[in-house]
Protein backbone atom coordinates (compact mmCIF):
# COMPACT_ATOMS: atom_id res chain seq x y z
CA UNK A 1 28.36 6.11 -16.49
CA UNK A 2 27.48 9.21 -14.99
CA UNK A 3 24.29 11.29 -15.67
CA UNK A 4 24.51 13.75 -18.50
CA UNK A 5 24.27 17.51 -17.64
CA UNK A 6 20.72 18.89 -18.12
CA UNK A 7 20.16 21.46 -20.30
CA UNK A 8 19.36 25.17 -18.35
CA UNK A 9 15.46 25.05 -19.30
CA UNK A 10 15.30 21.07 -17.37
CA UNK A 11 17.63 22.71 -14.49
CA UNK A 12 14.58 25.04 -13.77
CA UNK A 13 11.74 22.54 -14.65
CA UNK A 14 12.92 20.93 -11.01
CA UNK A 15 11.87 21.69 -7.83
CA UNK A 16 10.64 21.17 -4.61
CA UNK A 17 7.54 21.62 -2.43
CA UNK A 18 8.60 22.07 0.89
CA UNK A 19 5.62 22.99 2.75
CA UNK A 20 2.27 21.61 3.27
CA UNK A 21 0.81 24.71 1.88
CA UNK A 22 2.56 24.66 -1.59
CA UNK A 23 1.51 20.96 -1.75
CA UNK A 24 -2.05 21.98 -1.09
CA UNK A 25 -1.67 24.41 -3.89
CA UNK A 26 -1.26 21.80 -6.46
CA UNK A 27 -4.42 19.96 -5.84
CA UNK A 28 -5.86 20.24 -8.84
CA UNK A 29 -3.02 19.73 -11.42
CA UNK A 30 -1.79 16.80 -8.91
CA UNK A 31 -5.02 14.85 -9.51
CA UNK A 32 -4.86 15.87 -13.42
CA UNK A 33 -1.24 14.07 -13.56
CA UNK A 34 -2.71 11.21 -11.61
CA UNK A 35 -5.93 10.36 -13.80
CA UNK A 36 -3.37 11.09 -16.54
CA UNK A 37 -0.37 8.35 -15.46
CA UNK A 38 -1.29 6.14 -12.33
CA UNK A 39 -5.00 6.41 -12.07
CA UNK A 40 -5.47 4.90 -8.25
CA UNK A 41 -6.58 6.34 -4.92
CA UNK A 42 -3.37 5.71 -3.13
CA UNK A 43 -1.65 8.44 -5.69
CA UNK A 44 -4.28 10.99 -5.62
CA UNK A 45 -4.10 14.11 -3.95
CA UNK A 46 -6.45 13.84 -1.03
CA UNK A 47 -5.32 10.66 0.05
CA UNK A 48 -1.62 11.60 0.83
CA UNK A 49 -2.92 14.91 2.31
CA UNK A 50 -5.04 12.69 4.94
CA UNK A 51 -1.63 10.97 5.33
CA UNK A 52 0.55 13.94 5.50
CA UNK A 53 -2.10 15.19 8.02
CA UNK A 54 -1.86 12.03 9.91
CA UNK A 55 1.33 10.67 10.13
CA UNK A 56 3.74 13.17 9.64
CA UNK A 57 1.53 17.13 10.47
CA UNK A 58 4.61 18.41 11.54
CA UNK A 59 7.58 17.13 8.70
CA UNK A 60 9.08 18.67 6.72
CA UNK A 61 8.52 18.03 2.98
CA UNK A 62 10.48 17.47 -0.03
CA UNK A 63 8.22 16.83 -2.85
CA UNK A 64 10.31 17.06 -6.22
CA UNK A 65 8.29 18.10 -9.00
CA UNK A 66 8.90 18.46 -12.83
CA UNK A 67 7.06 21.08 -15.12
CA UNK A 68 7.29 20.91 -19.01
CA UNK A 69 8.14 24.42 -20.93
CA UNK A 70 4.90 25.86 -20.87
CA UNK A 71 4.53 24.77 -16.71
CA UNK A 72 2.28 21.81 -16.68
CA UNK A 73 2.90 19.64 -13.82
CA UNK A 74 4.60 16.63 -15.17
CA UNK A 75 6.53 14.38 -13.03
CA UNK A 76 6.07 14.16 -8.98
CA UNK A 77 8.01 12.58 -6.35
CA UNK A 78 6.55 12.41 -3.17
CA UNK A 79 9.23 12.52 -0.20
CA UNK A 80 10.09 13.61 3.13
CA UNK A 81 13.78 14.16 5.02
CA UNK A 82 14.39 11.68 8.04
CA UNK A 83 17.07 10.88 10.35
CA UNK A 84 16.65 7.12 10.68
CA UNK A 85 18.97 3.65 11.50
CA UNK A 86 20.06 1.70 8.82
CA UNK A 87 22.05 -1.87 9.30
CA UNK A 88 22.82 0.00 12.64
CA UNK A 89 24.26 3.62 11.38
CA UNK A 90 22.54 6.32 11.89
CA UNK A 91 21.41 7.74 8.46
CA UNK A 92 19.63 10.57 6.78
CA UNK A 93 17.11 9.36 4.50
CA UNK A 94 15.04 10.71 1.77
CA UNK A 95 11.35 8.49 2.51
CA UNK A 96 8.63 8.08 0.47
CA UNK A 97 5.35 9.62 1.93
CA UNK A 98 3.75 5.90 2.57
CA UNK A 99 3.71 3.24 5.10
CA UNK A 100 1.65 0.20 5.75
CA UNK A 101 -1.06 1.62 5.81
CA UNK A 102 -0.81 3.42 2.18
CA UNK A 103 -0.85 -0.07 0.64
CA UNK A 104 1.08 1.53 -2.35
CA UNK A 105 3.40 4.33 -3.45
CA UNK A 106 5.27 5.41 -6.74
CA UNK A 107 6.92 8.25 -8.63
CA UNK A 108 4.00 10.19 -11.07
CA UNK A 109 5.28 10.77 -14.43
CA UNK A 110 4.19 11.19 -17.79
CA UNK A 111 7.44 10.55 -19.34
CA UNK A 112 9.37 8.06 -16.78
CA UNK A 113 12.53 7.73 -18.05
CA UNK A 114 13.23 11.14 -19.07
CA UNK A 115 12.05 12.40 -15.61
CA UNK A 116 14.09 10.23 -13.73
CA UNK A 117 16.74 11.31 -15.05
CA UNK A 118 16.02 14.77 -14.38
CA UNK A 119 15.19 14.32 -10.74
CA UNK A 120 18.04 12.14 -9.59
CA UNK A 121 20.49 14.90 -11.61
CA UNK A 122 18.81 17.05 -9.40
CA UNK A 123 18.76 15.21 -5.58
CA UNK A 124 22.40 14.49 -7.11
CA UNK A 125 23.49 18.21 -6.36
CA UNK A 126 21.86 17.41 -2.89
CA UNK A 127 24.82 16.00 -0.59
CA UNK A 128 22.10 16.04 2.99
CA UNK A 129 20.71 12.73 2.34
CA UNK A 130 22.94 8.95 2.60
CA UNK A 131 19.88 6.67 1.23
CA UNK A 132 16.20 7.32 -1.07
CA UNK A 133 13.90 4.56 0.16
CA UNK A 134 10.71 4.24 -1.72
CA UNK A 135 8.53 1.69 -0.15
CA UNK A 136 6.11 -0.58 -1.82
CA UNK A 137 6.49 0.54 -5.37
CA UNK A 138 4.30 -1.82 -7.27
CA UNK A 139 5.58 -3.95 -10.37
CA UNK A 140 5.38 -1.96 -13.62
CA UNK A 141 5.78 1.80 -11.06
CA UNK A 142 7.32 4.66 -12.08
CA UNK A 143 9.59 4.56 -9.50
CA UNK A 144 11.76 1.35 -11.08
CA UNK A 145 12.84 4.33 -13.46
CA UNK A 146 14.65 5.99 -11.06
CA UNK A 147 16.46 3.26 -9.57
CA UNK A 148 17.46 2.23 -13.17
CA UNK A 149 18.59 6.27 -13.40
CA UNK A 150 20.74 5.94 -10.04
CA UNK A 151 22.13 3.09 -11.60
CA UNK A 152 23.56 4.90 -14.82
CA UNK A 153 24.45 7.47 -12.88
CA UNK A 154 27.01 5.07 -10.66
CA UNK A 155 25.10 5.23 -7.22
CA UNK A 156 24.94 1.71 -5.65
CA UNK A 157 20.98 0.31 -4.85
CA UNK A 158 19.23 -2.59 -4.49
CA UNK A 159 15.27 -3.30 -3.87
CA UNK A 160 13.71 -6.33 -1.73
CA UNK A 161 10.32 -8.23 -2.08
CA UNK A 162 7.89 -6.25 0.28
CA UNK A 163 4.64 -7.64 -0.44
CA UNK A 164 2.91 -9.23 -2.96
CA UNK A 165 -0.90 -8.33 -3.34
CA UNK A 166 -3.92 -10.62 -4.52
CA UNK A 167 -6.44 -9.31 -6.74
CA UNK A 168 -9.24 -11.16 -8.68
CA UNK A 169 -10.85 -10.24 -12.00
CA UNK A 170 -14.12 -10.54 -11.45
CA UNK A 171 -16.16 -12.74 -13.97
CA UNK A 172 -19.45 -11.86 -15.89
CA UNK A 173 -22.03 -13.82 -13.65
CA UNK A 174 -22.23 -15.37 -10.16
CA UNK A 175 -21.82 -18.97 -11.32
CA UNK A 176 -18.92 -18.16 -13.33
CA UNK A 177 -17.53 -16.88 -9.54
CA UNK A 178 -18.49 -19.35 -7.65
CA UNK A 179 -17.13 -22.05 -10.23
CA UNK A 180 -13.84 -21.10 -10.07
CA UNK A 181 -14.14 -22.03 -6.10
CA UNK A 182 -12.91 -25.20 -4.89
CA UNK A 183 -16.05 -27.51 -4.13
CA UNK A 184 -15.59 -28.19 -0.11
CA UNK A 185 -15.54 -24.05 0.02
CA UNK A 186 -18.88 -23.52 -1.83
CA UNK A 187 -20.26 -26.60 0.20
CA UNK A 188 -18.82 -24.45 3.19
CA UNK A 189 -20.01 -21.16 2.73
CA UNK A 190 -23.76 -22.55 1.92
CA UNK A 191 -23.64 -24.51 5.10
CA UNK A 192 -22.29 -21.55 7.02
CA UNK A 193 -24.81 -19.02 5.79
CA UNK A 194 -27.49 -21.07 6.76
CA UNK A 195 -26.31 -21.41 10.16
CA UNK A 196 -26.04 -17.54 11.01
CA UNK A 197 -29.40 -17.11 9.35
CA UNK A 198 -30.44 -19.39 11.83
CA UNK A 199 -29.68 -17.09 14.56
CA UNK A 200 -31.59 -13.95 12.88
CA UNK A 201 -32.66 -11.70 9.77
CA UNK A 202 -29.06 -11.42 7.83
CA UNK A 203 -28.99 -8.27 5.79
CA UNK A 204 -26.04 -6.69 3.96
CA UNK A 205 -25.76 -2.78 3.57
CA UNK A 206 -23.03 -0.29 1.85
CA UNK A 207 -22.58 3.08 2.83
CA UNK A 208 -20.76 5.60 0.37
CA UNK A 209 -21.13 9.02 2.51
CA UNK A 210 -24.09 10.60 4.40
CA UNK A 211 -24.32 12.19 7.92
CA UNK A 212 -24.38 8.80 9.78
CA UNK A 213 -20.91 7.69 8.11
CA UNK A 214 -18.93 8.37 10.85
CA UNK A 215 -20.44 7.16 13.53
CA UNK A 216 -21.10 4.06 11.51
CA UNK A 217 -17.72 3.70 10.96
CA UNK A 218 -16.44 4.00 14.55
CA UNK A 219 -19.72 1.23 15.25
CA UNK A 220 -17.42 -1.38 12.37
CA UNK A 221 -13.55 -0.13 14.39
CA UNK A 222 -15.35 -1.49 17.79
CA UNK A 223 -15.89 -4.91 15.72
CA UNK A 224 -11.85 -4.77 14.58
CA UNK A 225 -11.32 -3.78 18.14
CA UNK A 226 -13.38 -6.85 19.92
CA UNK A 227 -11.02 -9.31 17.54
CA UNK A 228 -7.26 -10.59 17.81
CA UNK A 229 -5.84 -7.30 16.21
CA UNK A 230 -7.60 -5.62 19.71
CA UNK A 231 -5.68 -8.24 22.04
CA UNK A 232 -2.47 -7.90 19.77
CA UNK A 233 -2.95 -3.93 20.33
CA UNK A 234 -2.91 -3.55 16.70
CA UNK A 235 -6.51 -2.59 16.10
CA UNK A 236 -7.29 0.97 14.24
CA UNK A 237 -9.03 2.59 16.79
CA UNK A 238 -5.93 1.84 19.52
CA UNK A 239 -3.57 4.07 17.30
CA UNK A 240 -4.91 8.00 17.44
CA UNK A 241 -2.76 8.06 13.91
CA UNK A 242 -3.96 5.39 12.31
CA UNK A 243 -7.74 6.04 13.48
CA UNK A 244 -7.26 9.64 12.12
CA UNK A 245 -6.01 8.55 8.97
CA UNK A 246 -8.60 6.22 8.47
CA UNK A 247 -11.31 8.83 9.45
CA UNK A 248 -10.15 11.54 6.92
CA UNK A 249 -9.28 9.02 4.16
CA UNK A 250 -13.12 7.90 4.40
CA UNK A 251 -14.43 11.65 4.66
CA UNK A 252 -12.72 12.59 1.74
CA UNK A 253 -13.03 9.54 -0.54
CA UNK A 254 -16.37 10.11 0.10
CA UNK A 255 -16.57 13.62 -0.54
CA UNK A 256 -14.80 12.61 -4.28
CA UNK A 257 -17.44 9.81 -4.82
CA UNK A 258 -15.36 6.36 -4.42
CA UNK A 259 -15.62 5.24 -0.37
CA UNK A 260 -17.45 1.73 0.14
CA UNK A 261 -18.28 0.82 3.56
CA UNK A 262 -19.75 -3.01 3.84
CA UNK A 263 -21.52 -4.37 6.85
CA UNK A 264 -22.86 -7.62 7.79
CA UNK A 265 -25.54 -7.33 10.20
CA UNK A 266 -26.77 -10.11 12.36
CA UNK A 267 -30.84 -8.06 13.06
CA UNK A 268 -29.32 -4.84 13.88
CA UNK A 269 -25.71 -6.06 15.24
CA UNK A 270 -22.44 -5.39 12.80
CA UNK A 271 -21.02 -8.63 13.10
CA UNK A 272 -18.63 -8.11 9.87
CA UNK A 273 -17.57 -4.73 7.62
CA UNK A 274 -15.03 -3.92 4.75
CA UNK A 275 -13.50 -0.53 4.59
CA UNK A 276 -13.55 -0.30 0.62
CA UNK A 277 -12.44 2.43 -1.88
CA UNK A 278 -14.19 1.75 -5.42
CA UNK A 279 -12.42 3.67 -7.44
CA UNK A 280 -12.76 3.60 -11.60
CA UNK A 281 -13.42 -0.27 -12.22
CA UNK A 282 -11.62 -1.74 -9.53
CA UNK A 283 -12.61 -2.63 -5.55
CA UNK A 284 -9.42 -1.79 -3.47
CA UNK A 285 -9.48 -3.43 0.23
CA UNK A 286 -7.55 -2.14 2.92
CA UNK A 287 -9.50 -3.15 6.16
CA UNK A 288 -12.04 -5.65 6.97
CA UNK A 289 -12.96 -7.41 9.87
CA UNK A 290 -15.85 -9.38 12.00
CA UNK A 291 -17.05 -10.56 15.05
CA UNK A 292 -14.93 -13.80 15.99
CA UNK A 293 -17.81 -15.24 18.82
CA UNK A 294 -19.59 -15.70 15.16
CA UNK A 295 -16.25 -17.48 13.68
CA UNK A 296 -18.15 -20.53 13.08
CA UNK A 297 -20.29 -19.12 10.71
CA UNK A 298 -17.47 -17.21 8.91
CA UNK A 299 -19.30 -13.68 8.76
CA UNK A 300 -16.18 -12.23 7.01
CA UNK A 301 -16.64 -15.07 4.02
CA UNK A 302 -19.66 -14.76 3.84
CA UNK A 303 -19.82 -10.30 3.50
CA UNK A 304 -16.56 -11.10 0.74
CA UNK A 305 -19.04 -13.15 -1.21
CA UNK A 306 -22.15 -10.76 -1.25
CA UNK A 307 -19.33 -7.55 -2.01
CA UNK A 308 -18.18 -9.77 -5.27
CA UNK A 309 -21.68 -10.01 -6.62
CA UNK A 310 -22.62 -6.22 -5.56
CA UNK A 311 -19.39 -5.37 -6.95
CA UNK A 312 -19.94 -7.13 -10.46
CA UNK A 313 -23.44 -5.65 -10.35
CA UNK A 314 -22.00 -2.29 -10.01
CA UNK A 315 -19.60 -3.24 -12.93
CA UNK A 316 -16.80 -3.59 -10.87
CA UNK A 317 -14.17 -5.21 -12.67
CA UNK A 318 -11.20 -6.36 -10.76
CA UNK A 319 -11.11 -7.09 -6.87
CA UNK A 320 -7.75 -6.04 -5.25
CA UNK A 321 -7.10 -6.92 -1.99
CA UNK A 322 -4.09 -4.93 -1.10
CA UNK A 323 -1.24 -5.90 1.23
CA UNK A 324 0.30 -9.06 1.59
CA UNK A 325 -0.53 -12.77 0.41
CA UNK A 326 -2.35 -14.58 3.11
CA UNK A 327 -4.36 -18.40 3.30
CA UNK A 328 -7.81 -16.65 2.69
CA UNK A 329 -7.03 -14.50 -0.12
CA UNK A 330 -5.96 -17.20 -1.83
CA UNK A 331 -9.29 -19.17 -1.62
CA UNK A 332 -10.26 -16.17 -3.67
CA UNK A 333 -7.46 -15.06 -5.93
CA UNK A 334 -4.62 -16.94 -8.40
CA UNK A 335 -2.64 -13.65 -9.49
CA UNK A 336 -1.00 -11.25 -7.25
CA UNK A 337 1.14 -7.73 -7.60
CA UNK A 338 4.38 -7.47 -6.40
CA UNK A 339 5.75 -4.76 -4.51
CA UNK A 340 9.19 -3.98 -3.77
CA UNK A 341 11.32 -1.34 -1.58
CA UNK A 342 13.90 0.49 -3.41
CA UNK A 343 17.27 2.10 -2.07
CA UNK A 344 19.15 4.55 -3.68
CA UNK A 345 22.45 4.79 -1.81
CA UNK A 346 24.67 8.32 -2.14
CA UNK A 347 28.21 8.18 -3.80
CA UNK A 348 29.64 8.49 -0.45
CA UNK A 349 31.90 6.26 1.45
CA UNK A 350 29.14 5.82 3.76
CA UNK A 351 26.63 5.21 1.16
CA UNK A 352 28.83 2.62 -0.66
CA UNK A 353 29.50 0.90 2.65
CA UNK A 354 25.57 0.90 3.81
CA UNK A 355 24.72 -1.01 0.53
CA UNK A 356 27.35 -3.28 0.78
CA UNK A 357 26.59 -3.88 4.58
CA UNK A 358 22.20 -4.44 3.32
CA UNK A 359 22.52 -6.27 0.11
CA UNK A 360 25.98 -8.21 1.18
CA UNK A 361 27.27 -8.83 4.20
CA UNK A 362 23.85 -9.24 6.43
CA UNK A 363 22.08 -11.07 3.91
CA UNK A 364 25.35 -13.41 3.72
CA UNK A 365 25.22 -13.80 7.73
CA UNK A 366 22.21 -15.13 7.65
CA UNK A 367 22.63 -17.24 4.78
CA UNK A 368 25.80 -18.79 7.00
CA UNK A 369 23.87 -19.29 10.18
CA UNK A 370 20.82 -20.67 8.32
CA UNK A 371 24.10 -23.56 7.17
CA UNK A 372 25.31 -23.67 10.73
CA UNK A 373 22.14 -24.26 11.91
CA UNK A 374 20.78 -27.14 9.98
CA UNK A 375 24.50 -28.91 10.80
CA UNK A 376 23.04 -29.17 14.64
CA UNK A 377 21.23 -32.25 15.50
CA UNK A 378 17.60 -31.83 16.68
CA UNK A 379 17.08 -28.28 14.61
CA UNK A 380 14.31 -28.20 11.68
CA UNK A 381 16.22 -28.68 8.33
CA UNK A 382 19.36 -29.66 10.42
CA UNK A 383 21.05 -33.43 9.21
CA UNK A 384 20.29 -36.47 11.00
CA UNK A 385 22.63 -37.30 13.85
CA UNK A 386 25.06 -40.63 12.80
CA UNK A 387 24.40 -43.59 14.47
C-alpha cells in the first residue's frame, strides 16, 4: 500500500537542515523536543554537535525536521548523505549521525507514527539516496516507526541485532546490592580490596567539571592507553577523532551539569576511572578502564562497586552500561536493551536487489557453508567420521 498524499500544510511542515549552522540554530527547541520525547544524553543537542564536530566537521547534513501549524519543532531525524559499499555495490546512503561511539540513536518525535509518515512521504520525493540506515535504534525508538512507514509505503527493509545493552536497577540499600551477587564474587571482591589496600591509602574521587577536568581526564586516557585496547591500537587517545569527541562530550556535559568522572587511586596513582554521564536518574557508561599490572586486585571491580553505592546515594536509579553484552556486565546485570540497525531500501531495481542480496542471499550462503562445514570430519560441530 502506498503512502497517502499529505495534505499542503504537512508538505511545508518538512524540511531539512543542511548546514551545521541551521542545526546550531535549533539548540534550544532541539533540547525542548528531547526532555519532551526521548529524555537521554545521546539525543540531546550538545552531544551530536560534539559528534558532528568530531566525526564528520566537514559533511554535509540532512537533518529532516517536522514543525506543527503554529512552528514548534516536533519531529527530528538526524542524518547525513554518504557514498558507501553495501553487499559489494557501491551505494548512496542516507546515515544516521551515530557510530560506536554514540552508544545510541533514534528518530525524536512527539507523535511517531504520524511523523513517520510524513518524513518518509517526504525522503520519498528524494530519488539521490539507494538505502536509510539508522544504527543502534534501541527497543521501544522512534525510529521502528519509520521502518513500519517504509513498509506501508512498499519499500523493502529489514533490521539486524546490533547490540544488546546491560543495565541494572539499582536497589534501596547496599546489602540489598550486594545480595543479589553470587557468593564466590562478594567473597572475591572483599579479598581483592584488601589486597590493593595492602599496597597503599585507596581513595575514590568523582569529578563533575572544574579547571583541572581536562587534564585529569587525559591523566585516566594514559591508564586506557597502558592496557590491551593501547596494544590493540584501539585506545581513545590513539584516535585524534575519538579523543576529540570524548574531550568536547565531557566539556559540555559538564557545562549542562550531568558529566561523572570516577577514579581509583592507588596514594596518588589512577589505577582505574569511569567516564560517566549521570543524566536524570540514570548512570550511563561509555568508557572505563584500569591499570592491568594491578589485575589481581581487580581495580575496575572494585571502582564499579563504590560508583553503585555513590550512585544510589546520589539517588541514582538505574545503572546502564551501554554497548554490548560482555562476561563482566553480567556479574552485575540480568536485563539488557536491545538495539537494532534498520534499512530502508529505495523502490529501485537496485534497492530491491540490495535487500534481497542482505536479508537473502548472503545470509543463506552462510547458512549453507555453516551445513557444508559441519559435514567435514575434524571441524567443530562437523559429524563424526564412520568407522
Amino acid at each position: 500500500m502506498l503512502l497517502r498524499t499529505a495534505p499542503a500544510m504537512e508538505e511545508t511542515a518538512t524540511s531539512e537542515v543542511t548546514t551545521f549552522e541551521a542545526f546550531l540554530a535549533l539548540r534550544d527547541e532541539w533540547n525542548d523536543l528531547t526532555c519532551m520525547v526521548r529524555d537521554e544524553p545521546f539525543h540531546r543537542h550538545e552531544f551530536l554537535r560534539a559528534w558532528i564536530e568530531s566525526f564528520a566537521p566537514r559533511a554535509p547534513l540532512r537533518i529532516v525536521v517536522r514543525r506543527d501549524p503554529e512552528g514548534a519543532l516536533e519531529a527530528a531525524l538526524p542524518l547525513r548523505p554518504m557514498r558507501g559499499i553495501l553487499c559489494g555495490v557501491p551505494v548512496r546512503q542516507l546515515v544516521s549521525l551515530s557510530n560506536s561511539h554514540s552508544c545510541r540513536a533514534d528518530m525524536l518525535s512527539r507523535d511517531p507514527n504520524r511523523d513517520a509518515e510524513a518524513i518518509m512521504s517526504h525522503l520519498l520525493r528524494d530519488r539521490t539516496w539507494d538505502v536509510v540506515i539508522l544504527k543502534d535504534i534501541p527497543d521501544g525508538g522512534h525510529a521502528h516507526a519509520l521502518e513500519r512507514a517504509a513498509e506501508r509505503a512498499g519499500l523493502p527493509t529489514g533490521s539486524w541485532k546490533s547490540q544488546s545493552s546491560p543495565f541494572v536497577p539499582l536497589p534501596a540499600s547496599e546489602e540489598d546490592l550486594l545480595a543479589r551477587l553470587p557468593a564466590p564474587l562478594r567473597r572475591n571482591l572483599r579479598r581483592r580490596r584488601r589486597r590493593l589496600e595492602e599496597r597503599g591509602t585507596v581513595t575514590i574521587e568523582r569529578l563533575e567539571s572544574g579547571p583541572d577536568l581536562e587534564e585529569r581526564l587525559t591523566s585516566c586516557l594514559s591508564v586506557e592507553r597502558g592496557g590491551w585496547k593501547g596494544r590493540r591500537g584501539t585506545a581513545i587517545a590513539q584516535n585524534r577523532q575519538v579523543r576529540d569527541f570524548y574531550a568536547r562530550l565531557a566539556a559540555t556535559a559538564a557545562a549542562h551539569g550531568y558529566f561523572s568522572l570516577y577514579c581509583l587511586r592507588l596514594d596518588e596513582r589512577i589505577i582505574a576511572f569511569q567516564y560517566g554521564l549521570t543524566y536524570g536518574d540514570t548512570y550511563y557508561l561509555p568508557k572505563l578502564a584500569y591499570d592491568e599490572s594491578l589485575s589481581d586486585c581487580s581495580p575496575g571491580m572494585l571502582l564499579l562497586q563504590d560508583v553503585f553505592l555513590d550512585c544510589m546515594r546520589r539517588g541514582v536509579r538505574v545503572v546502564d552500561f551501554l554497548g554490548d553484552d560482555t562476561e563482566w556486565k553480567r556479574k552485575w546485570a540480568v536485563e539488557a536493551r536491545p538495539h537494532h540497525w534498520i534499512f530502508i531500501f529505495s523502490r529501485t531495481r537496485l534497492g530491491r536487489s540490495l535487500h534481497r542480496a542482505k536479508f537473502q542471499w548472503i545470509p543463506g550462503a552462510r547458512r549453507l557453508l555453516a551445513e557444508l562445514g559441519s559435514l567435514i570430519p575434524g571441524r567443530p560441530g562437523a559429524s563424526p567420521a564412520p568407522d
